[in-house]
Protein backbone atom coordinates (compact mmCIF):
# COMPACT_ATOMS: atom_id res chain seq x y z
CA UNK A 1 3.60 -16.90 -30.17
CA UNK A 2 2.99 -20.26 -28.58
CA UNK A 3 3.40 -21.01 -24.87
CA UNK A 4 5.54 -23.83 -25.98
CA UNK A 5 8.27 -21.19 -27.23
CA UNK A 6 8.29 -19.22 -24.38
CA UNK A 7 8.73 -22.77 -22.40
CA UNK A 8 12.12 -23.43 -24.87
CA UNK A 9 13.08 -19.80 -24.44
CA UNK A 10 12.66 -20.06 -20.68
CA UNK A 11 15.24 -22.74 -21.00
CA UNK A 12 17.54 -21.50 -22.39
CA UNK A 13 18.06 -18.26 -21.19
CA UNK A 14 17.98 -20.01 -17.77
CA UNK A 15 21.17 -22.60 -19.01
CA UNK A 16 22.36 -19.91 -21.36
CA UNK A 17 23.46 -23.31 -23.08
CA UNK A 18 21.53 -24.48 -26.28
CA UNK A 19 22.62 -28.27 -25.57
CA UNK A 20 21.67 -28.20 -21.97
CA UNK A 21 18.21 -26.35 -22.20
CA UNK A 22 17.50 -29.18 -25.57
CA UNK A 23 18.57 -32.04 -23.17
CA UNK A 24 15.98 -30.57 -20.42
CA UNK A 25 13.62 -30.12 -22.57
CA UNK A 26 14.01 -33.60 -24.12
CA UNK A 27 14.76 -32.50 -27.74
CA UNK A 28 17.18 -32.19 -30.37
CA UNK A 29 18.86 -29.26 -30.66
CA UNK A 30 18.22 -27.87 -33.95
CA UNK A 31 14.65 -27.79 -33.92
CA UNK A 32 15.43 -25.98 -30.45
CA UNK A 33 17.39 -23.46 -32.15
CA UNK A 34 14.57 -23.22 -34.89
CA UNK A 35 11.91 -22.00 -32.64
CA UNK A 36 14.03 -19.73 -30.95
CA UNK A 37 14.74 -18.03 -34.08
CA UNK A 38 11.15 -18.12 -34.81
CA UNK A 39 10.41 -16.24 -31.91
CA UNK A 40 13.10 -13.41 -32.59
CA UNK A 41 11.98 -12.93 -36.59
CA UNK A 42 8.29 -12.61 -34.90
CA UNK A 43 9.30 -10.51 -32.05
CA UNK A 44 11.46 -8.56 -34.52
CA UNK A 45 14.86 -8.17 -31.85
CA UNK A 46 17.45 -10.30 -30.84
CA UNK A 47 16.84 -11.98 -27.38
CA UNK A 48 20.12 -13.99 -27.27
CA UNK A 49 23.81 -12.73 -28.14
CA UNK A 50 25.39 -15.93 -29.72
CA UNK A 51 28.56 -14.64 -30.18
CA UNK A 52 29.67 -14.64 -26.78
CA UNK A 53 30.91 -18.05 -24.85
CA UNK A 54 28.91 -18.72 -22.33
CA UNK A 55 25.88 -16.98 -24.61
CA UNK A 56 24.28 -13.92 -22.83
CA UNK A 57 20.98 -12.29 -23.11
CA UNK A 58 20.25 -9.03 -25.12
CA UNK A 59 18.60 -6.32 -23.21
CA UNK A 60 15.67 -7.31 -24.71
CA UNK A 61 16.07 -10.75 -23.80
CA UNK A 62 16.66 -10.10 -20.08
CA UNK A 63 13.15 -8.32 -20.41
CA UNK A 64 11.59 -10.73 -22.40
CA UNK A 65 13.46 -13.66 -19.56
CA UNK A 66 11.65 -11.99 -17.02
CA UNK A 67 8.27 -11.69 -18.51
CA UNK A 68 8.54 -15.32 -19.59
CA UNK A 69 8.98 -16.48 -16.19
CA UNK A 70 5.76 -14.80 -14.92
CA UNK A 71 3.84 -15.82 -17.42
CA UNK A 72 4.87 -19.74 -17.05
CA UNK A 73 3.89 -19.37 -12.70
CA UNK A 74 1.09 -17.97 -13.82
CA UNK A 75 -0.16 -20.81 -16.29
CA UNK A 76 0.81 -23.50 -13.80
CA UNK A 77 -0.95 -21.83 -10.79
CA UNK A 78 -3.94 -21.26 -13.58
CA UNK A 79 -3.83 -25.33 -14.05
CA UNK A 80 -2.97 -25.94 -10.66
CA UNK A 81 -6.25 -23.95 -9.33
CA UNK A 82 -8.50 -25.19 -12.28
CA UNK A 83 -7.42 -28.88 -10.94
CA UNK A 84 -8.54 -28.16 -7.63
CA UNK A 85 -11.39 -26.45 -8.17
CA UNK A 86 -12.29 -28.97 -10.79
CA UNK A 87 -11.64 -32.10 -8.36
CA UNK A 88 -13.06 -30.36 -5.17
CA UNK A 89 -16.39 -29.38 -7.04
CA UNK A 90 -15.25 -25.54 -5.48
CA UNK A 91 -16.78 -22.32 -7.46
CA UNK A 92 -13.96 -19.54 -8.24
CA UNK A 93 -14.30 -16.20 -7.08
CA UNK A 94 -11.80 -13.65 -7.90
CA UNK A 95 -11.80 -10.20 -5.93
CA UNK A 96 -9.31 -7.16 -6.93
CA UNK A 97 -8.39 -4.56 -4.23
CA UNK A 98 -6.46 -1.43 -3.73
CA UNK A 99 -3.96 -1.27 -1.31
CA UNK A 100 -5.65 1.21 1.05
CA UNK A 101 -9.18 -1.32 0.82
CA UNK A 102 -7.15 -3.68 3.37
CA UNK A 103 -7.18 -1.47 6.22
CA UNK A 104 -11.26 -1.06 6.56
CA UNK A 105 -13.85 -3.71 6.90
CA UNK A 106 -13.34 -5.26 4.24
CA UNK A 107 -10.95 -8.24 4.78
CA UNK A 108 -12.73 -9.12 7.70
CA UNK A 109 -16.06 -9.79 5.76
CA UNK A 110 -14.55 -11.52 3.35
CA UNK A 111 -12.88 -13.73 6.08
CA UNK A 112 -16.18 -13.95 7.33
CA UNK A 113 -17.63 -15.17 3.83
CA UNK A 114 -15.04 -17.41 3.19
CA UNK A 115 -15.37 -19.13 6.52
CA UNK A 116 -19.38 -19.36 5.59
CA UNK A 117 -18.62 -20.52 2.49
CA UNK A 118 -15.69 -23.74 2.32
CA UNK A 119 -16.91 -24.44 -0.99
CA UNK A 120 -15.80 -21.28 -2.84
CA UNK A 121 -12.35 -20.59 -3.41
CA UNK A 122 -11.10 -16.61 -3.25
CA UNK A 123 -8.25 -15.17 -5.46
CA UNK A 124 -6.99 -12.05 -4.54
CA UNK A 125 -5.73 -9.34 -6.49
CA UNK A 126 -3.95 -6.05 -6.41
CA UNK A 127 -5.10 -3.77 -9.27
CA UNK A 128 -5.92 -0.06 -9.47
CA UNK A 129 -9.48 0.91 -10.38
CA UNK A 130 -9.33 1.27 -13.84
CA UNK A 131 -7.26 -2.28 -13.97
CA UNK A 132 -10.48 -3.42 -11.84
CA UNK A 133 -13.06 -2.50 -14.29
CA UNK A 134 -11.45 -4.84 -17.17
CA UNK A 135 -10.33 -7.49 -14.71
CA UNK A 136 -14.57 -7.33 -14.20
CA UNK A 137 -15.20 -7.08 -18.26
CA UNK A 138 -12.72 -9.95 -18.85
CA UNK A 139 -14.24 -12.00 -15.71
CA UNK A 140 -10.53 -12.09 -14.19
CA UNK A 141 -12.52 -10.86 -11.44
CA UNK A 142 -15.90 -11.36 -9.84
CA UNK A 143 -15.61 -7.77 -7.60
CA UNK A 144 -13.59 -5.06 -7.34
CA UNK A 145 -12.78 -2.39 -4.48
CA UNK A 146 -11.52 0.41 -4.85
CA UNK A 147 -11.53 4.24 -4.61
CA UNK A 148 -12.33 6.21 -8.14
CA UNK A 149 -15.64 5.22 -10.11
CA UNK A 150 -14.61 4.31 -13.48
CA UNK A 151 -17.72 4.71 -15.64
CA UNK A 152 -18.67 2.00 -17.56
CA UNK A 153 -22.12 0.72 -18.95
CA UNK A 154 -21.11 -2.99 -18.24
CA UNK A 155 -19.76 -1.76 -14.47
CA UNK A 156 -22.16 -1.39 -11.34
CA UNK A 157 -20.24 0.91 -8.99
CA UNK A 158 -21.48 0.36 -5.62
CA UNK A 159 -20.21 3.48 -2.96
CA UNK A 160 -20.32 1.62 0.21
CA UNK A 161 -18.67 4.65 2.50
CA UNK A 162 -16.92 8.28 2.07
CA UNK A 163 -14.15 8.36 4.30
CA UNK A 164 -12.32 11.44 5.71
CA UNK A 165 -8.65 12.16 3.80
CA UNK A 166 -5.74 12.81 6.44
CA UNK A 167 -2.25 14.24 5.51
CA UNK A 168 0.51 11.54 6.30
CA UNK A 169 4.19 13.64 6.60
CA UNK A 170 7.31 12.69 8.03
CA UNK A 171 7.43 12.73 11.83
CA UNK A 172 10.19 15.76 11.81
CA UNK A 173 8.09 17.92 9.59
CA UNK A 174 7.35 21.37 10.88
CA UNK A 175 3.31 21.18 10.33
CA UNK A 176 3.26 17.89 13.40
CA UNK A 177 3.43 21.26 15.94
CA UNK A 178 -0.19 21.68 14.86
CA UNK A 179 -3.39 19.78 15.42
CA UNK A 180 -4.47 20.05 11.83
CA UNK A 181 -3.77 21.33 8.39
CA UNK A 182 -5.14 23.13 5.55
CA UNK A 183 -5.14 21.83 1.73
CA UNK A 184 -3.83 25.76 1.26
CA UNK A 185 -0.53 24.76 3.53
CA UNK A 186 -0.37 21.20 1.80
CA UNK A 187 0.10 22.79 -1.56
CA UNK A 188 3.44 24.79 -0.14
CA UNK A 189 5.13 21.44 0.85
CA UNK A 190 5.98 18.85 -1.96
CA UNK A 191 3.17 16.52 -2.50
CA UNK A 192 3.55 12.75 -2.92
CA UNK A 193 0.33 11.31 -5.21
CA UNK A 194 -0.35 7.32 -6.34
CA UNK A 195 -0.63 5.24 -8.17
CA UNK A 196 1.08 7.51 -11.13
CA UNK A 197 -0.44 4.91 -13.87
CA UNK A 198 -3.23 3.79 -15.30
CA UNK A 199 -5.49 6.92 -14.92
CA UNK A 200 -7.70 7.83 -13.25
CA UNK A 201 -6.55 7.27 -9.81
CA UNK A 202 -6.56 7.94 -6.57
CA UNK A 203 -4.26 10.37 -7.44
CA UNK A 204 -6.17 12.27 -9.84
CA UNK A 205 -8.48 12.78 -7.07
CA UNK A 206 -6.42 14.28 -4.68
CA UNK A 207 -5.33 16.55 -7.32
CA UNK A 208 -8.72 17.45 -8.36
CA UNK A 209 -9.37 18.83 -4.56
CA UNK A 210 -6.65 21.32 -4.73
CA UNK A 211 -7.75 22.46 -8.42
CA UNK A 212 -11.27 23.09 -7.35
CA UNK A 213 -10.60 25.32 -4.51
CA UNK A 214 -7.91 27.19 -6.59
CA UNK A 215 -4.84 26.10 -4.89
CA UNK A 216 -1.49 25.53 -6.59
CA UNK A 217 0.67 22.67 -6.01
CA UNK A 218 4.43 23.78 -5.47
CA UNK A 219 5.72 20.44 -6.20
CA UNK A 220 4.10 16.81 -7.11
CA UNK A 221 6.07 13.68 -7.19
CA UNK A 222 4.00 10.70 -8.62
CA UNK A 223 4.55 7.30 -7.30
CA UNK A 224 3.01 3.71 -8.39
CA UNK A 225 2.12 2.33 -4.78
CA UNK A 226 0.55 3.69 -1.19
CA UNK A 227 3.68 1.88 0.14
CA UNK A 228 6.20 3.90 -2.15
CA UNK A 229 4.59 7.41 -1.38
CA UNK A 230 4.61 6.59 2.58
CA UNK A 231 8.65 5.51 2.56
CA UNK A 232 8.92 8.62 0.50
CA UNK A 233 6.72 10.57 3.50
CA UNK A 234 8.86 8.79 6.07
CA UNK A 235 12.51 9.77 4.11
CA UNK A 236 11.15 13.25 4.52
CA UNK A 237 11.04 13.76 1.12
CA UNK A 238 7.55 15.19 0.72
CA UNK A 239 3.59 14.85 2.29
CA UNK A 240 0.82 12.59 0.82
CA UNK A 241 -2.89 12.76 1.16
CA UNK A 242 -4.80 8.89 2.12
CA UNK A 243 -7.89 7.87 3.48
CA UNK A 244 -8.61 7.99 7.29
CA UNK A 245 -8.34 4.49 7.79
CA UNK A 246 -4.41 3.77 6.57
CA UNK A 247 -3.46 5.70 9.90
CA UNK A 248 -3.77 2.18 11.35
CA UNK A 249 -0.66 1.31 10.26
CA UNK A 250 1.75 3.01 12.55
CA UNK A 251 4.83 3.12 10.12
CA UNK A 252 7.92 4.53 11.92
CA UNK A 253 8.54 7.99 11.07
CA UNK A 254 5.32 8.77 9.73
CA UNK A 255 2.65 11.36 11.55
CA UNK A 256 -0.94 11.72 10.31
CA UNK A 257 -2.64 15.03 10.77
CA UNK A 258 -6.43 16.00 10.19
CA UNK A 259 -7.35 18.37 7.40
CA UNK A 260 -9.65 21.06 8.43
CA UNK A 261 -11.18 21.61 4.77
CA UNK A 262 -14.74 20.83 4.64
CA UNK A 263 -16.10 17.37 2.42
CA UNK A 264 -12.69 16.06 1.81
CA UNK A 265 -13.32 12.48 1.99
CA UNK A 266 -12.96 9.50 -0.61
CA UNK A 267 -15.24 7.46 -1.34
CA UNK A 268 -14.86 3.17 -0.59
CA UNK A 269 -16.29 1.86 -4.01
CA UNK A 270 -17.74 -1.96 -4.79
CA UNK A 271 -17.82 -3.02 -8.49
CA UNK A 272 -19.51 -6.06 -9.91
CA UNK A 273 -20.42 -6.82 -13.30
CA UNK A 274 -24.42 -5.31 -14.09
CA UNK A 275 -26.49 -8.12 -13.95
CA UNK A 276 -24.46 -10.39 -12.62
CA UNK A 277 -27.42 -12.46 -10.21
CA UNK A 278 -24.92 -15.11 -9.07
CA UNK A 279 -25.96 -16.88 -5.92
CA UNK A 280 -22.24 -16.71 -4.61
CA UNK A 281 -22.10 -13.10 -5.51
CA UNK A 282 -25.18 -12.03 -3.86
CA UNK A 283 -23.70 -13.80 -0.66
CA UNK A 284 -20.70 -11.90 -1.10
CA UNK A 285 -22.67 -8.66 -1.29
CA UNK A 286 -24.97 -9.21 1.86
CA UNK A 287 -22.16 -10.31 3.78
CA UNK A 288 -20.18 -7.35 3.23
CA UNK A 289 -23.62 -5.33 4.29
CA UNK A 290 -23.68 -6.59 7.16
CA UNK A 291 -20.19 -6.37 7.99
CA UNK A 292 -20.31 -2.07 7.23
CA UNK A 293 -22.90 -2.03 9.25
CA UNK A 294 -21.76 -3.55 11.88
CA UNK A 295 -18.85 -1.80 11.78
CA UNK A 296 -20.54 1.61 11.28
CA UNK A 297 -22.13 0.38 14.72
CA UNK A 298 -19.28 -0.23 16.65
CA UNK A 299 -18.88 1.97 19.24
CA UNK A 300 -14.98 2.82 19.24
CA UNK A 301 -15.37 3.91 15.82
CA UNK A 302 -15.98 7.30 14.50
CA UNK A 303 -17.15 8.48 11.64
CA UNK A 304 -13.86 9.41 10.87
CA UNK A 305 -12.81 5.41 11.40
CA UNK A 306 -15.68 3.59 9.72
CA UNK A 307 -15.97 2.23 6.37
């Protein structure tokens, strides 16, 4: 498969018009319709129904439409950044996060670092931990922060902080009367857990604390996002379990409550590649040092707020 096909398919499905998608594209038409067919005999489905007037798009197709059309952005942003870097003399860095990373320290030090440093350009992106570890492997990434070590001989998993878990429920649950809960009255309620995929998570975690202490779960509803489980929380369709520092983000109709179990906390985790001696990267790392610490120092925070 060829970008160039996905480029004619793009085209077409878009003008659902041979003719107008060849005249785009600045070609004739059969050899439009060649490489289309190509595509399907590789692909082994049917992406477009001809036998309709205007033509339409298989179910297949409409997938195959949509995946198309990210992967073409994503090429021309590739070029468009390589340019720039290329014609700026910038170095790349790439950094993957989860969700719940944004509400500690962490964006601040690398606002800090990339104020320091004008000559290194910073691409950010959203992956779980174990998307992390081969965004690292395939040098998508340069570091990765997240919650779950993924163990890895090429990975060096750095555990910056362990921060206290709180229960997030919906601000008409019954347990809001109290000043805390127990895992033991978390397990009665239904429990929201993320992401639901790839594994290990986050979610995995949280299970793992109620298996070790012998609890069972009534009911657990697996989401793919912190943002999903907490409009779940807020519907009043169950409870979820995140880290200290999300209650930040005062979400209407959402109440966080302290759990009284002892050494529930979860852990703030830096990965970089093992031996990876970069001058950038060891910038990166000391300013994100200093940054903990001085927000470990900081004297509104608690150990319960620091990361």
């Amino acid at each position: 498969m060829e970008l160039r096909q996905l480029r004619y398919f793009e085209a077409v499905a878009r003008a659902l018009n041979f003719s107008k998608a060849a005249e785009e594209l600045h070609i004739a038409q059969p050899p439009l319709s060649r490489q289309i067919q190509n595509l399907e005999e590789e692909l082994g489905v049917e992406l477009i129904d001809r036998s309709t007037r205007p033509l339409t798009l298989t179910n297949a197709g409409q997938f195959f439409y949509d995946q198309s059309v990210q992967i073409l952005a994503r090429v021309q942003e590739v070029k468009r950044v390589t340019h720039r870097i290329g014609s700026e003399k910038k170095r790349w860095m790439g950094i993957g996060f989860v969700a719940s990373v944004f509400y500690s320290h962490i964006p601040k030090a690398i606002h800090t670092f990339t104020n320091d440093n004008p000559s290194i350009d910073i691409s950010l992106s959203e992956l779980t931990s174990a998307q992390q570890v081969e965004a690292l492997k395939s040098g998508r990434i340069d570091v990765g922060f997240g919650r779950v070590a993924i163990s890895d001989e090429a990975i060096r998993n750095i555990v910056l902080a362990e921060e206290p878990l709180i229960a997030a429920m919906s601000s008409g649950s019954h347990l809001i009367a109290q000043s805390d809960v127990s895992l033991k009255q978390l397990a009665t309620e239904k429990l929201v857990v993320y992401p639901s995929s790839p594994r290990p998570s986050f979610a995995d975690q949280i299970l793992r604390q109620f298996k070790i202490r012998g609890l069972e779960i009534r009911e657990v509803h697996e989401t793919n996002s912190l943002q999903t489980a907490l409009g779940l929380v807020a519907a009043g369709m169950g409870v979820t379990i995140v880290p200290h520092s999300i209650s930040q983000m005062q979400r209407p109709g959402i109440a966080y409550l302290d759990i009284r179990d002892e050494g529930l906390t979860s852990p703030l985790i830096m990965s970089v590649r093992q031996n990876d001696n970069s001058a950038h990267l060891l910038r990166f790392l000391e300013c994100i040092s200093v940054s903990g610490a001085q927000n470990a120092q900081t004297p509104a925070a608690s150990s319960a707020d620091s990361l």
